[in-house]
C-alpha atoms as a PDB file:
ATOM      1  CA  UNK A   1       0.000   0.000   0.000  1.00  0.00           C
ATOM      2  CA  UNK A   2       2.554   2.355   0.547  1.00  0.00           C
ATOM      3  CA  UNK A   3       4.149   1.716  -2.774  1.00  0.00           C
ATOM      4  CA  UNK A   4       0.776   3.182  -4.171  1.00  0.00           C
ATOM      5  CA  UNK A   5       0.602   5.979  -1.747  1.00  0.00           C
ATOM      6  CA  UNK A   6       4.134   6.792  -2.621  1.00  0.00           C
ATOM      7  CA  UNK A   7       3.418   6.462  -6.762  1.00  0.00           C
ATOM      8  CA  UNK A   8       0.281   8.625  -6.213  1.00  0.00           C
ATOM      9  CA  UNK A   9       1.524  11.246  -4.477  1.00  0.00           C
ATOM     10  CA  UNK A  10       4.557  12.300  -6.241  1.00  0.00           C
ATOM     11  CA  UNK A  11       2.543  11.818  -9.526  1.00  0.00           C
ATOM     12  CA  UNK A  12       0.067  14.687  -8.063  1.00  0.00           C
ATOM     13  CA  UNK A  13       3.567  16.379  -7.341  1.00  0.00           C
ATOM     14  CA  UNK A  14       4.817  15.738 -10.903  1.00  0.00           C
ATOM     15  CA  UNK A  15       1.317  16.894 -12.883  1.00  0.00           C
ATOM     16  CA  UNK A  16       1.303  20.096 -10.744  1.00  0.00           C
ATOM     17  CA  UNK A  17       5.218  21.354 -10.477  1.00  0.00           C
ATOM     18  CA  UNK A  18       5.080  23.485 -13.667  1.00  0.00           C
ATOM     19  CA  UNK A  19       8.251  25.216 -14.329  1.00  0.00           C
ATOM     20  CA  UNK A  20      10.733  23.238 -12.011  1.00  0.00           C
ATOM     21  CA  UNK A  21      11.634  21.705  -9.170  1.00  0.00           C
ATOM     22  CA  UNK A  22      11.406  24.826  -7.013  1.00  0.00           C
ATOM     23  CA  UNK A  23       7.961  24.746  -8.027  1.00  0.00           C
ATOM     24  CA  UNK A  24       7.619  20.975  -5.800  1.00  0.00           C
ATOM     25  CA  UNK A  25       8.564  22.433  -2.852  1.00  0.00           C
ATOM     26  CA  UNK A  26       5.123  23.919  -1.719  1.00  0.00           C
ATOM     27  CA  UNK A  27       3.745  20.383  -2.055  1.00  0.00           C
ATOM     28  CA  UNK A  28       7.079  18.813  -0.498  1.00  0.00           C
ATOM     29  CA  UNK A  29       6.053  20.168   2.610  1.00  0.00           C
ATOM     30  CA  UNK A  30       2.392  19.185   2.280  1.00  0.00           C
ATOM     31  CA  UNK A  31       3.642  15.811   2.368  1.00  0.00           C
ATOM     32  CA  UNK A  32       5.648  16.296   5.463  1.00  0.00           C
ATOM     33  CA  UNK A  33       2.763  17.418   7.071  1.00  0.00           C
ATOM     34  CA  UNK A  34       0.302  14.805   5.552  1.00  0.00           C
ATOM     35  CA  UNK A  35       2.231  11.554   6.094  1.00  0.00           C
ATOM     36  CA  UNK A  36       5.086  12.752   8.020  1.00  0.00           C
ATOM     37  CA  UNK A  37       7.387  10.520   6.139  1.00  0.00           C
ATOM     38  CA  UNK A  38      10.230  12.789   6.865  1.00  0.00           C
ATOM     39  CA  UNK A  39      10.738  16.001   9.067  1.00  0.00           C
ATOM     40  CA  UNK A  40      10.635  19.246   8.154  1.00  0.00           C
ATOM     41  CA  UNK A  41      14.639  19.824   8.957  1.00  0.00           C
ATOM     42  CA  UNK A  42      15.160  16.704   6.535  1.00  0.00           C
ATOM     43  CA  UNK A  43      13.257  18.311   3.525  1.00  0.00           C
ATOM     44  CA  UNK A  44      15.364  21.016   4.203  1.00  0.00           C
ATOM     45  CA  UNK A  45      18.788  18.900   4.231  1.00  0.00           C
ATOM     46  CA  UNK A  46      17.190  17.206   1.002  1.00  0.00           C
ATOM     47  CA  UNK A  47      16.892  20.522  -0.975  1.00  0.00           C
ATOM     48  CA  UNK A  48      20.168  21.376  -0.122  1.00  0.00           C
ATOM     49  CA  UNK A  49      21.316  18.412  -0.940  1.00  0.00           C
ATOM     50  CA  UNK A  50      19.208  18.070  -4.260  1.00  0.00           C
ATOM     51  CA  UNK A  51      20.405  21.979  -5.098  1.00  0.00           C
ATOM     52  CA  UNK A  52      23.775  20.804  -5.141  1.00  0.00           C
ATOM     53  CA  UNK A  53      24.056  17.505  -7.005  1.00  0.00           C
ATOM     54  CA  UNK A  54      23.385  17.138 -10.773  1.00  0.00           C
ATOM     55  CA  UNK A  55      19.745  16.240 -11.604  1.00  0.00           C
ATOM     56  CA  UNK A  56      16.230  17.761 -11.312  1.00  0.00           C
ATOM     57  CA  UNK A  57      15.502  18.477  -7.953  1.00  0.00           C
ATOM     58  CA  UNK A  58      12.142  17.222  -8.071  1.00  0.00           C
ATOM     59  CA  UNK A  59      13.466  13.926  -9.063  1.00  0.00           C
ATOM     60  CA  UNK A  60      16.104  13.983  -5.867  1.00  0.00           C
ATOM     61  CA  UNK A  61      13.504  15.062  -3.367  1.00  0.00           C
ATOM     62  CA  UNK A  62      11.469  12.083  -4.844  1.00  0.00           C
ATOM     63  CA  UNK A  63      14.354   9.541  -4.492  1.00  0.00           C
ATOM     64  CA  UNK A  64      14.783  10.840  -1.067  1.00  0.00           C
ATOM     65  CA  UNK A  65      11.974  11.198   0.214  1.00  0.00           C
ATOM     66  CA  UNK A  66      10.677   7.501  -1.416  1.00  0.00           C
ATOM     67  CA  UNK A  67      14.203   5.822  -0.033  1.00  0.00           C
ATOM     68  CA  UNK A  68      13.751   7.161   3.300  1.00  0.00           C
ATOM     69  CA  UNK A  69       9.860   6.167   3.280  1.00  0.00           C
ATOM     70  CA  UNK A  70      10.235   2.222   1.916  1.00  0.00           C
ATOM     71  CA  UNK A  71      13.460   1.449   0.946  1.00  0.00           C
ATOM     72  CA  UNK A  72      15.455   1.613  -2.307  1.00  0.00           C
ATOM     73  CA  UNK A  73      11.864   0.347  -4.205  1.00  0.00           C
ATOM     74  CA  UNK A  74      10.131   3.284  -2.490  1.00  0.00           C
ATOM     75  CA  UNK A  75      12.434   5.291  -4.191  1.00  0.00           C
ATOM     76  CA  UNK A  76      12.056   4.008  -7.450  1.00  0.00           C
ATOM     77  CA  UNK A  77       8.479   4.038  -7.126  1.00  0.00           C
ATOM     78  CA  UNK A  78       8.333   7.835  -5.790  1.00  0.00           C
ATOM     79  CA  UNK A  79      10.814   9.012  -8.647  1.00  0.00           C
ATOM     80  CA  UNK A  80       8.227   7.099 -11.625  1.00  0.00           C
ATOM     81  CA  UNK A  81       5.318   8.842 -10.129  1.00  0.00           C
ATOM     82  CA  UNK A  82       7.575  11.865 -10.190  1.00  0.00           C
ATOM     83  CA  UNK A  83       8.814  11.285 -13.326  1.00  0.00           C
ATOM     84  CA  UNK A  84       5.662  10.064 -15.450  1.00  0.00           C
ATOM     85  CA  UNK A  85       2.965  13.009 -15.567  1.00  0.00           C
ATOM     86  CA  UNK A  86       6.116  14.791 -17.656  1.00  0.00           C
ATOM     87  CA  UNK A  87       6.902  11.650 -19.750  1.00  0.00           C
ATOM     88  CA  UNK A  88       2.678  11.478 -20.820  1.00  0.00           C
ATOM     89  CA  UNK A  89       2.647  14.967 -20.865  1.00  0.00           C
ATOM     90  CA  UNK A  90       5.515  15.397 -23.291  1.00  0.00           C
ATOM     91  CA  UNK A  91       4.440  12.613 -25.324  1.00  0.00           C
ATOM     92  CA  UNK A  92       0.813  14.468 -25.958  1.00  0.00           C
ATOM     93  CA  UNK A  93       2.067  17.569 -26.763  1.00  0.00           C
ATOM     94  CA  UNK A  94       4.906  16.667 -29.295  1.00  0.00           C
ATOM     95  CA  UNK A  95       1.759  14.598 -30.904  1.00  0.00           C
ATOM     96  CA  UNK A  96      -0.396  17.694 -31.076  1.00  0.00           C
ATOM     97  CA  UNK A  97       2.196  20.574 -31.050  1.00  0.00           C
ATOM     98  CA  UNK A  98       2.610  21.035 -34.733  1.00  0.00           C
ATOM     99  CA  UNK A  99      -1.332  21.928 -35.268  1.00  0.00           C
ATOM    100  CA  UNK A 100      -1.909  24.105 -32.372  1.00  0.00           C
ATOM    101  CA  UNK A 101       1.718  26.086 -31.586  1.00  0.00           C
ATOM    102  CA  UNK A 102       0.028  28.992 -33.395  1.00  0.00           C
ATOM    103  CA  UNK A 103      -3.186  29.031 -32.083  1.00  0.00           C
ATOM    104  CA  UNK A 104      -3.727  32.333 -29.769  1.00  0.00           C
ATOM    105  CA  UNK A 105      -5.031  29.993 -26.977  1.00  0.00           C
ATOM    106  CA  UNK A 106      -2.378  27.685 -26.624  1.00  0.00           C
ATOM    107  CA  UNK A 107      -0.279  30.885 -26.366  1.00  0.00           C
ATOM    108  CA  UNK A 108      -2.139  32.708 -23.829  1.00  0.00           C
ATOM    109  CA  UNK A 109      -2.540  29.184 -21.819  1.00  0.00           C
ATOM    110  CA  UNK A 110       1.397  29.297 -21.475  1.00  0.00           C
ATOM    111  CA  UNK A 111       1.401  33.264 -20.691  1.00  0.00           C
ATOM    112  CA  UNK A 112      -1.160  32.491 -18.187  1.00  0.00           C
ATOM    113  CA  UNK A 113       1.330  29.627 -16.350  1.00  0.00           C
ATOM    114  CA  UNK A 114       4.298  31.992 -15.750  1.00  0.00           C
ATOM    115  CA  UNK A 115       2.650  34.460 -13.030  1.00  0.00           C
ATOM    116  CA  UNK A 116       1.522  31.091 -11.399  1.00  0.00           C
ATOM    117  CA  UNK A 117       5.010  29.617 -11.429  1.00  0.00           C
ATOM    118  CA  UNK A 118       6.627  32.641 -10.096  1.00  0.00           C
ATOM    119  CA  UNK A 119       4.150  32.886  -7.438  1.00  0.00           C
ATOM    120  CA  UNK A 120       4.738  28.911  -6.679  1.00  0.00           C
ATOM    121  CA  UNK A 121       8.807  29.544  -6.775  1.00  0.00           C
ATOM    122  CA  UNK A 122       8.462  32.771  -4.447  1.00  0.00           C
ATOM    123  CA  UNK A 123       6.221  30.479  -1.854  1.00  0.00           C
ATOM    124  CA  UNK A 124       8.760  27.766  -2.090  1.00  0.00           C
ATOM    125  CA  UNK A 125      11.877  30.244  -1.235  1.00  0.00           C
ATOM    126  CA  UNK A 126       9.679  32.005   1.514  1.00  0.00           C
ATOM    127  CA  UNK A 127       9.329  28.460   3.228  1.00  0.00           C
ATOM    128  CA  UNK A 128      13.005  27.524   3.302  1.00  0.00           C
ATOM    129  CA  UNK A 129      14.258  30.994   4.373  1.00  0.00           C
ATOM    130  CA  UNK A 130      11.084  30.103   7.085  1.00  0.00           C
ATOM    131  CA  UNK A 131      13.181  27.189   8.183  1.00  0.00           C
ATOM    132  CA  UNK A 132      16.413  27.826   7.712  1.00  0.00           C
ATOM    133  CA  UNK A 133      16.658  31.341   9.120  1.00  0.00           C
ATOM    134  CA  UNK A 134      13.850  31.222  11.703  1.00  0.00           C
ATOM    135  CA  UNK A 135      13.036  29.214  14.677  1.00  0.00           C
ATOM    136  CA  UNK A 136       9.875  29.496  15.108  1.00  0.00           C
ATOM    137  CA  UNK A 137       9.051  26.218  17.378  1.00  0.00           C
ATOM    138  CA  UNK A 138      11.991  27.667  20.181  1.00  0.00           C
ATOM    139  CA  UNK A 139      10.192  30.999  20.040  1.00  0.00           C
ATOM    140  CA  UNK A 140       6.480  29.173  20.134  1.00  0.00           C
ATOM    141  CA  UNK A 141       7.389  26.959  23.789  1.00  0.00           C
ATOM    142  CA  UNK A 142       9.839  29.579  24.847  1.00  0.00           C
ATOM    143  CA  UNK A 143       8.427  33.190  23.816  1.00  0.00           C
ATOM    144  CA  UNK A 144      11.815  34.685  23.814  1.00  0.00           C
ATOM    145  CA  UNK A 145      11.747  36.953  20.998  1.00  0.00           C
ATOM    146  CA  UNK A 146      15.424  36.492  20.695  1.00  0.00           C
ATOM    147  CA  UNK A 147      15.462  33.165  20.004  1.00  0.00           C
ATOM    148  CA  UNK A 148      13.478  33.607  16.529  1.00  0.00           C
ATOM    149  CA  UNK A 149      16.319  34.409  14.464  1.00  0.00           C
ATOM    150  CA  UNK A 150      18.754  32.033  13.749  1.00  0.00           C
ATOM    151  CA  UNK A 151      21.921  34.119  13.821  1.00  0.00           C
ATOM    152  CA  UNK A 152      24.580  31.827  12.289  1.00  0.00           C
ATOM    153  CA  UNK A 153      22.179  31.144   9.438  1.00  0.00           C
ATOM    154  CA  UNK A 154      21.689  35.120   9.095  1.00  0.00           C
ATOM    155  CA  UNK A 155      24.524  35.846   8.591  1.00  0.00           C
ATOM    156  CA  UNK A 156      25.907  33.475   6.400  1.00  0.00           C
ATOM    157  CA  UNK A 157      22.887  34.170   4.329  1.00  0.00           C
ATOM    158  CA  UNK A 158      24.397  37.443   4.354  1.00  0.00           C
ATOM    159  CA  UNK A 159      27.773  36.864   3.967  1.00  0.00           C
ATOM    160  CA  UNK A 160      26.955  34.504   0.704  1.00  0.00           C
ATOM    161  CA  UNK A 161      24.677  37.142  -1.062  1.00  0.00           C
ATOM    162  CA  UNK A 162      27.504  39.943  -0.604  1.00  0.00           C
ATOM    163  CA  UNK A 163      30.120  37.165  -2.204  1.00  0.00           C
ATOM    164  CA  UNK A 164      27.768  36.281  -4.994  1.00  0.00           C
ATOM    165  CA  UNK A 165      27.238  39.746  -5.682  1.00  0.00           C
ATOM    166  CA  UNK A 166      30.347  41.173  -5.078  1.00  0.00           C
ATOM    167  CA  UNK A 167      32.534  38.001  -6.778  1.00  0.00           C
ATOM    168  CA  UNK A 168      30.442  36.770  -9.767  1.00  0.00           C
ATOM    169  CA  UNK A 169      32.172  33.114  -8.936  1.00  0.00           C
ATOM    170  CA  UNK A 170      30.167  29.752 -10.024  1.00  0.00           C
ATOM    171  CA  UNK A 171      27.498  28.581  -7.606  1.00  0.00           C
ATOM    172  CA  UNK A 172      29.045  25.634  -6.990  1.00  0.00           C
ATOM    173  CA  UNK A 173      32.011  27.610  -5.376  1.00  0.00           C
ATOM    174  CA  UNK A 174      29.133  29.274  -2.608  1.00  0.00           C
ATOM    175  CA  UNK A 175      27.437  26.041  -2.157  1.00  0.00           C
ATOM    176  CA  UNK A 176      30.672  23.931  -1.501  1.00  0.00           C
ATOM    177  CA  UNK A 177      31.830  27.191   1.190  1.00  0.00           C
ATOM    178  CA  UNK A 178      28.062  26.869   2.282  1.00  0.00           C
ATOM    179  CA  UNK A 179      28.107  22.841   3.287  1.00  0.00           C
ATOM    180  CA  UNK A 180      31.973  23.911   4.792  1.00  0.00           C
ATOM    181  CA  UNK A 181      30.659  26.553   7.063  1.00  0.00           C
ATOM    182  CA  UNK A 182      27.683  24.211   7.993  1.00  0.00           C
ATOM    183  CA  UNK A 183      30.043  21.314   9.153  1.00  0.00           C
ATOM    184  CA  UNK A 184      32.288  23.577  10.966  1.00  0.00           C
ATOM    185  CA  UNK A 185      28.974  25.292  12.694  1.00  0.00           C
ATOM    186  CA  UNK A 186      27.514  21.299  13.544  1.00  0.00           C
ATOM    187  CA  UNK A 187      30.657  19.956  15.038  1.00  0.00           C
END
């Protein structure tokens, strides 16, 4: 049963998430709080994680999220679901694409999807800078204001947008001195 679960949900994931991985994130967390197949702080390790190895992160989260839930089939399973409204989707529209890529419609369909998928990418980045740079369950049992903001995490949010706009270097560079900074800060 969970093997169907799994297949269902990330399908529902995969059919919705137009314009990206980003875009899965809003639902990512739905599932955390639906099934609670991982934590919160995991999906958060996961999209790091998934930013900074090769691949869709959609398809990472899936793999994750699947491995962690039942195993290396579970991940399989959750990656196909991920994987397949795409495949079906693709298929259909290289059928059809030829009679209709003209048509005013089909045009104004797609201009209609990128204010959605903007909104969906701007929701996703608001949650993880929720997580990552807030603490919002110390504040909630201990109601010391101070203890919302995650300092450490402030700063080198800080510290990483002045080098990416100040340095121009490749992403991977500020990822790589991210993950450094975050094993120094954990042990």
């Amino acid at each position: 049963m969970i093997y169907i679960t799994l297949f269902l949900e990330f399908f529902k994931i995969g059919l919705f998430s137009i314009g990206g991985g980003l875009v899965s994130l809003p639902f990512l967390y739905d599932l955390v709080d639906k099934y609670g197949w991982i934590t919160s702080q995991d999906l958060l390790d996961m999209i790091a994680i998934a930013e900074s190895t090769p691949g869709p992160i959609g398809i990472n989260a899936a793999t994750f999220m699947g491995y962690k839930t039942a195993g290396i089939l579970g991940g399989a399973i959750a990656s196909l679901g991920m994987a397949a409204p795409s495949l079906i989707i693709i298929a259909i529209i290289v059928h059809y694409f030829m009679k209709f890529n003209e048509n005013p419609l089909v045009r104004a369909g797609f201009d209609g999807i990128r204010p959605a998928v903007v909104g969906l990418i701007a929701a996703a980045g608001f949650q993880v800078a929720k997580i990552s740079l807030f603490n919002f369950d110390l504040y909630k049992t201990t109601k010391d204001f101070s203890q919302l903001i995650d300092l450490k995490a402030l700063v080198l949010f800080a510290v990483m947008l002045y080098g990416i706009n100040r340095f121009k270097k490749h992403p991977i560079v500020y990822i790589a001195i991210a993950g450094f900074v975050g094993i120094i800060f954990k042990f």
